[in-house]
N, C-alpha and C. Protein backbone atom coordinates (compact mmCIF):
# COMPACT_ATOMS: atom_id res chain seq x y z
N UNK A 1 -19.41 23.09 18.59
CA UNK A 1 -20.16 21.92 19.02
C UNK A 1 -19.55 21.41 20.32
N UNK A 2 -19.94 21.12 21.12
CA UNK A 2 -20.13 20.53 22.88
C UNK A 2 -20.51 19.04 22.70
N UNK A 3 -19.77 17.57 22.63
CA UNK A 3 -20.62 17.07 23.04
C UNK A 3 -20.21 16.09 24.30
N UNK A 4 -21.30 15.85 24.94
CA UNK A 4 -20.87 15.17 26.43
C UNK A 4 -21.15 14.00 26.18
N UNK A 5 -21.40 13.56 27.57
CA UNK A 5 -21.25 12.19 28.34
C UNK A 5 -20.54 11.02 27.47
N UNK A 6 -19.37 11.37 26.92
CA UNK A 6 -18.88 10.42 26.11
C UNK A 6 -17.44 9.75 27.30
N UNK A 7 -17.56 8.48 27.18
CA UNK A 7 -17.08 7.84 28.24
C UNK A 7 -15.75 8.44 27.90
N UNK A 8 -14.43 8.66 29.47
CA UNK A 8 -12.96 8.43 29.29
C UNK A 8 -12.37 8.13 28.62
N UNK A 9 -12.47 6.67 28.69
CA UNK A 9 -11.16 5.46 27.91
C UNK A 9 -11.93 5.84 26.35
N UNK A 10 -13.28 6.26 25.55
CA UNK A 10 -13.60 6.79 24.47
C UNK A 10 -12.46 8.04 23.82
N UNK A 11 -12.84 9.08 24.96
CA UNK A 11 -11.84 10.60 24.93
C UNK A 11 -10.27 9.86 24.52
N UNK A 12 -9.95 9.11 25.39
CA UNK A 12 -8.19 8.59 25.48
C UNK A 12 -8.32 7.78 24.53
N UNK A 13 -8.79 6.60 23.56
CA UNK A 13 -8.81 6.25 22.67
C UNK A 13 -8.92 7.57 21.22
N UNK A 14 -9.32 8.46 21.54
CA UNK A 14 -9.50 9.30 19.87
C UNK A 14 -8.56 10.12 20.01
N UNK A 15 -8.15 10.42 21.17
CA UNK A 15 -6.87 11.60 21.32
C UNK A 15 -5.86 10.67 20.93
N UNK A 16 -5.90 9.55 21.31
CA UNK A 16 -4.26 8.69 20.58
C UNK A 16 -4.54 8.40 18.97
N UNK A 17 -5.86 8.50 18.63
CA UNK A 17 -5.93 8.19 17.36
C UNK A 17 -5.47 9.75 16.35
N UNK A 18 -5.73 10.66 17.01
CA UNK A 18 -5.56 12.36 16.29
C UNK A 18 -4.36 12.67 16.86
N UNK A 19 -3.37 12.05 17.75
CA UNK A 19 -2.16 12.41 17.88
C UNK A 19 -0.70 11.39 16.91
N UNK A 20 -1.64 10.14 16.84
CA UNK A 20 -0.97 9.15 16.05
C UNK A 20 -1.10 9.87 14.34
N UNK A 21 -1.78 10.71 14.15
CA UNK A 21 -2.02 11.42 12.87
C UNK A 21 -1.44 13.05 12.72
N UNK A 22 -0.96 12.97 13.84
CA UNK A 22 -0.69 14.63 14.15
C UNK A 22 -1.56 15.32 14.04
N UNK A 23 -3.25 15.33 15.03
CA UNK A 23 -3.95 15.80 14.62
C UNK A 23 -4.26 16.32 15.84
N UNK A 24 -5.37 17.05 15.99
CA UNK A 24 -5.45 18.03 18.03
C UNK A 24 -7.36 17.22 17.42
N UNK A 25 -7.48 17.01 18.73
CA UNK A 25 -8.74 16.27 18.56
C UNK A 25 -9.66 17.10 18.01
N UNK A 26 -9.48 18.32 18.16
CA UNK A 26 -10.62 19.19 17.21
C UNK A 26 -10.92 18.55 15.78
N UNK A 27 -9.42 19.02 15.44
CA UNK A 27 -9.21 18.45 13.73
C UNK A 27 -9.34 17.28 13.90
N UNK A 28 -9.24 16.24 14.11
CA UNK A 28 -9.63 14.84 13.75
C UNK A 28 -11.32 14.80 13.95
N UNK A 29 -11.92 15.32 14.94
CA UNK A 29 -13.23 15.19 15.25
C UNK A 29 -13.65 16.17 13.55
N UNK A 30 -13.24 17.14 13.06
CA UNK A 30 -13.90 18.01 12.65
C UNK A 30 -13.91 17.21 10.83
N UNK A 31 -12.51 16.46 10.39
CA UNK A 31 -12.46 15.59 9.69
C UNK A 31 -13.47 14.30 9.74
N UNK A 32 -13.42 14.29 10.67
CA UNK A 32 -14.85 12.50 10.73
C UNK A 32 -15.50 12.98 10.59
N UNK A 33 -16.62 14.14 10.93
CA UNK A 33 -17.77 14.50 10.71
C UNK A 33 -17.67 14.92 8.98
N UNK A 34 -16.87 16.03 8.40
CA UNK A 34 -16.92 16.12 7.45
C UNK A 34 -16.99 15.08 6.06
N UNK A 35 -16.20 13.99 6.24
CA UNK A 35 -15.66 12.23 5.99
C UNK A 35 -17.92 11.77 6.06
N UNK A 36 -18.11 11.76 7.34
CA UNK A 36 -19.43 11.08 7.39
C UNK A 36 -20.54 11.75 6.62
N UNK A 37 -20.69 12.94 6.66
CA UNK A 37 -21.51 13.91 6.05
C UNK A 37 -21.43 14.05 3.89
N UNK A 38 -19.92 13.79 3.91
CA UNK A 38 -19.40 13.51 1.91
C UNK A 38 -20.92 12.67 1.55
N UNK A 39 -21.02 13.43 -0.10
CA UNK A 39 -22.19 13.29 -0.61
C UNK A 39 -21.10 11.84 -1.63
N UNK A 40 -21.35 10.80 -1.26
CA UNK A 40 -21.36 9.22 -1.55
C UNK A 40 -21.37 9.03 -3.48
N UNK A 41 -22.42 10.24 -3.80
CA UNK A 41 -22.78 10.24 -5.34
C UNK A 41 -21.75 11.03 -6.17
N UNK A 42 -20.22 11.65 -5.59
CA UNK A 42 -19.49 12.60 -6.60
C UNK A 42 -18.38 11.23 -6.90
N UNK A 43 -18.52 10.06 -6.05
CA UNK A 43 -17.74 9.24 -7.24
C UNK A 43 -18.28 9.15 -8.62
N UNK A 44 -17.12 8.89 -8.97
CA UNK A 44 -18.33 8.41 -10.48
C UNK A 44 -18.27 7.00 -11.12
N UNK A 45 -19.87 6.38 -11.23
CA UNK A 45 -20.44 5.37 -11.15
C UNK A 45 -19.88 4.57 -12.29
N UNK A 46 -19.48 3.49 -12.29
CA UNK A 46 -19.42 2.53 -13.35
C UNK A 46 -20.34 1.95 -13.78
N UNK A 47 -20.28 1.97 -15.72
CA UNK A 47 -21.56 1.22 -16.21
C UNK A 47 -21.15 -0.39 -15.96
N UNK A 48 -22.12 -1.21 -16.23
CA UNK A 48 -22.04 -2.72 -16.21
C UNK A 48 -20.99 -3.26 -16.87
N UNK A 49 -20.94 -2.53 -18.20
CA UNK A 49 -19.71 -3.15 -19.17
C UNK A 49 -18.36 -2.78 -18.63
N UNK A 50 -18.31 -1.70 -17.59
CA UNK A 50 -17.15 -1.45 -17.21
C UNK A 50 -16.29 -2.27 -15.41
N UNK A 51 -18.07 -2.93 -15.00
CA UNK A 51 -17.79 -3.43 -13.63
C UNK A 51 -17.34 -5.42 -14.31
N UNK A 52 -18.14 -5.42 -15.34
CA UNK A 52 -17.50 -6.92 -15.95
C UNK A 52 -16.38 -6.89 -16.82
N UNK A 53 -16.31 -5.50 -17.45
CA UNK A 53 -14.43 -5.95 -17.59
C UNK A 53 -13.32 -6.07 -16.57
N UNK A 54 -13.67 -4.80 -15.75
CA UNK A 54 -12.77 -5.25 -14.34
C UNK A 54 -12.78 -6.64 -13.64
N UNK A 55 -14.06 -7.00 -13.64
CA UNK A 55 -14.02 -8.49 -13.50
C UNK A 55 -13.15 -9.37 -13.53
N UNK A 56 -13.02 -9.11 -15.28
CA UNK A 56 -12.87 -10.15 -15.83
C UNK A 56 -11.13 -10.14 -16.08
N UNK A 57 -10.65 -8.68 -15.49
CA UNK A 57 -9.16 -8.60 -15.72
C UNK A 57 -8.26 -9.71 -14.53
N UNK A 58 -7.05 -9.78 -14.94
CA UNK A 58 -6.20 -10.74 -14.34
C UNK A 58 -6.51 -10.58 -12.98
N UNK A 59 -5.82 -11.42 -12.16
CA UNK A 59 -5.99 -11.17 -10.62
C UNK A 59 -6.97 -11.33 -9.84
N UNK A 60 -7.93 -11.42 -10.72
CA UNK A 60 -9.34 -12.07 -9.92
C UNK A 60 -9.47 -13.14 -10.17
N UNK A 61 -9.26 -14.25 -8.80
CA UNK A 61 -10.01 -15.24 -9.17
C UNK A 61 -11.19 -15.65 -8.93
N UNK A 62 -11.42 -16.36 -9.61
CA UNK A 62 -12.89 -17.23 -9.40
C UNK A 62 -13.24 -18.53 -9.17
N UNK A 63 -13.49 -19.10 -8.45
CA UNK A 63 -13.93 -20.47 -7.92
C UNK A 63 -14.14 -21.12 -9.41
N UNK A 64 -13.46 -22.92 -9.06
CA UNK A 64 -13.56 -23.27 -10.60
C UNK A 64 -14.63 -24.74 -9.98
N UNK A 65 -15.76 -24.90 -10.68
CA UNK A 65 -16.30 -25.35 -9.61
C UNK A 65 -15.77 -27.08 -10.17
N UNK A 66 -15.62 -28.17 -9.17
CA UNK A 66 -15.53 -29.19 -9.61
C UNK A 66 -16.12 -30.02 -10.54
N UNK A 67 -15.37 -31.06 -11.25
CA UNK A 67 -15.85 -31.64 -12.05
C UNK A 67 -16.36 -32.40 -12.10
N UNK A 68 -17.08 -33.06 -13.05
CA UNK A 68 -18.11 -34.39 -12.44
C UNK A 68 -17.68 -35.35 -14.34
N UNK A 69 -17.80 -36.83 -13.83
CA UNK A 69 -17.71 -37.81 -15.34
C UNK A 69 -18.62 -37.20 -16.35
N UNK A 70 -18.65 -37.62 -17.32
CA UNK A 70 -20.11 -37.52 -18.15
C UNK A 70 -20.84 -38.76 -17.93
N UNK A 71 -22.06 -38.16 -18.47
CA UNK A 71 -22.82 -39.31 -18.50
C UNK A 71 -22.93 -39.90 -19.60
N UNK A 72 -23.28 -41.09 -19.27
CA UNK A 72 -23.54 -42.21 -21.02
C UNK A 72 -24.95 -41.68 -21.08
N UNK A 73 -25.21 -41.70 -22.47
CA UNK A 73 -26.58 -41.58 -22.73
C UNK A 73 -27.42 -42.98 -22.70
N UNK A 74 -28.52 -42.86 -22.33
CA UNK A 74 -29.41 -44.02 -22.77
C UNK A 74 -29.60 -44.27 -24.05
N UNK A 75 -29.64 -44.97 -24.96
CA UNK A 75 -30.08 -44.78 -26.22
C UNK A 75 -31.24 -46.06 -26.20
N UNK A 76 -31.45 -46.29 -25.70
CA UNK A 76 -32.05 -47.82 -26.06
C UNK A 76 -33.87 -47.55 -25.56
């Protein structure tokens, strides 16, 4: 694959990014494409009961929302 008109400071930005990885810009280019192209569906999916227990485990918090008086009832 060839591809052009991709600006300078682009080229010099990805070559420091595939040398900061020990990578030759081939291999880093040839990794992102492969990375973008991964079929998204070989994770494997969590059912509902399993995304609200994680939820619901320690470490998550959740907004506690403020409190308000009670009210008196009318009775009359």
């Amino acid at each position: 694959m060839t591809f052009r008109k991709i600006p300078d400071e682009v080229k010099r930005q990805f070559a420091a990014k595939a040398a900061a990885k020990g990578l030759s810009m081939e291999e880093a280019g040839r990794r992102l494409i492969m990375e973008s192209v991964s079929n998204d569906d070989e994770r494997p999916k969590k059912s509902i009961g399993e995304m609200l227990y994680d939820m619901s485990r320690p470490g998550i918090e959740l907004p506690v929302p403020p409190r308000s008086r009670a009210r008196v009832p009318n009775l009359g």
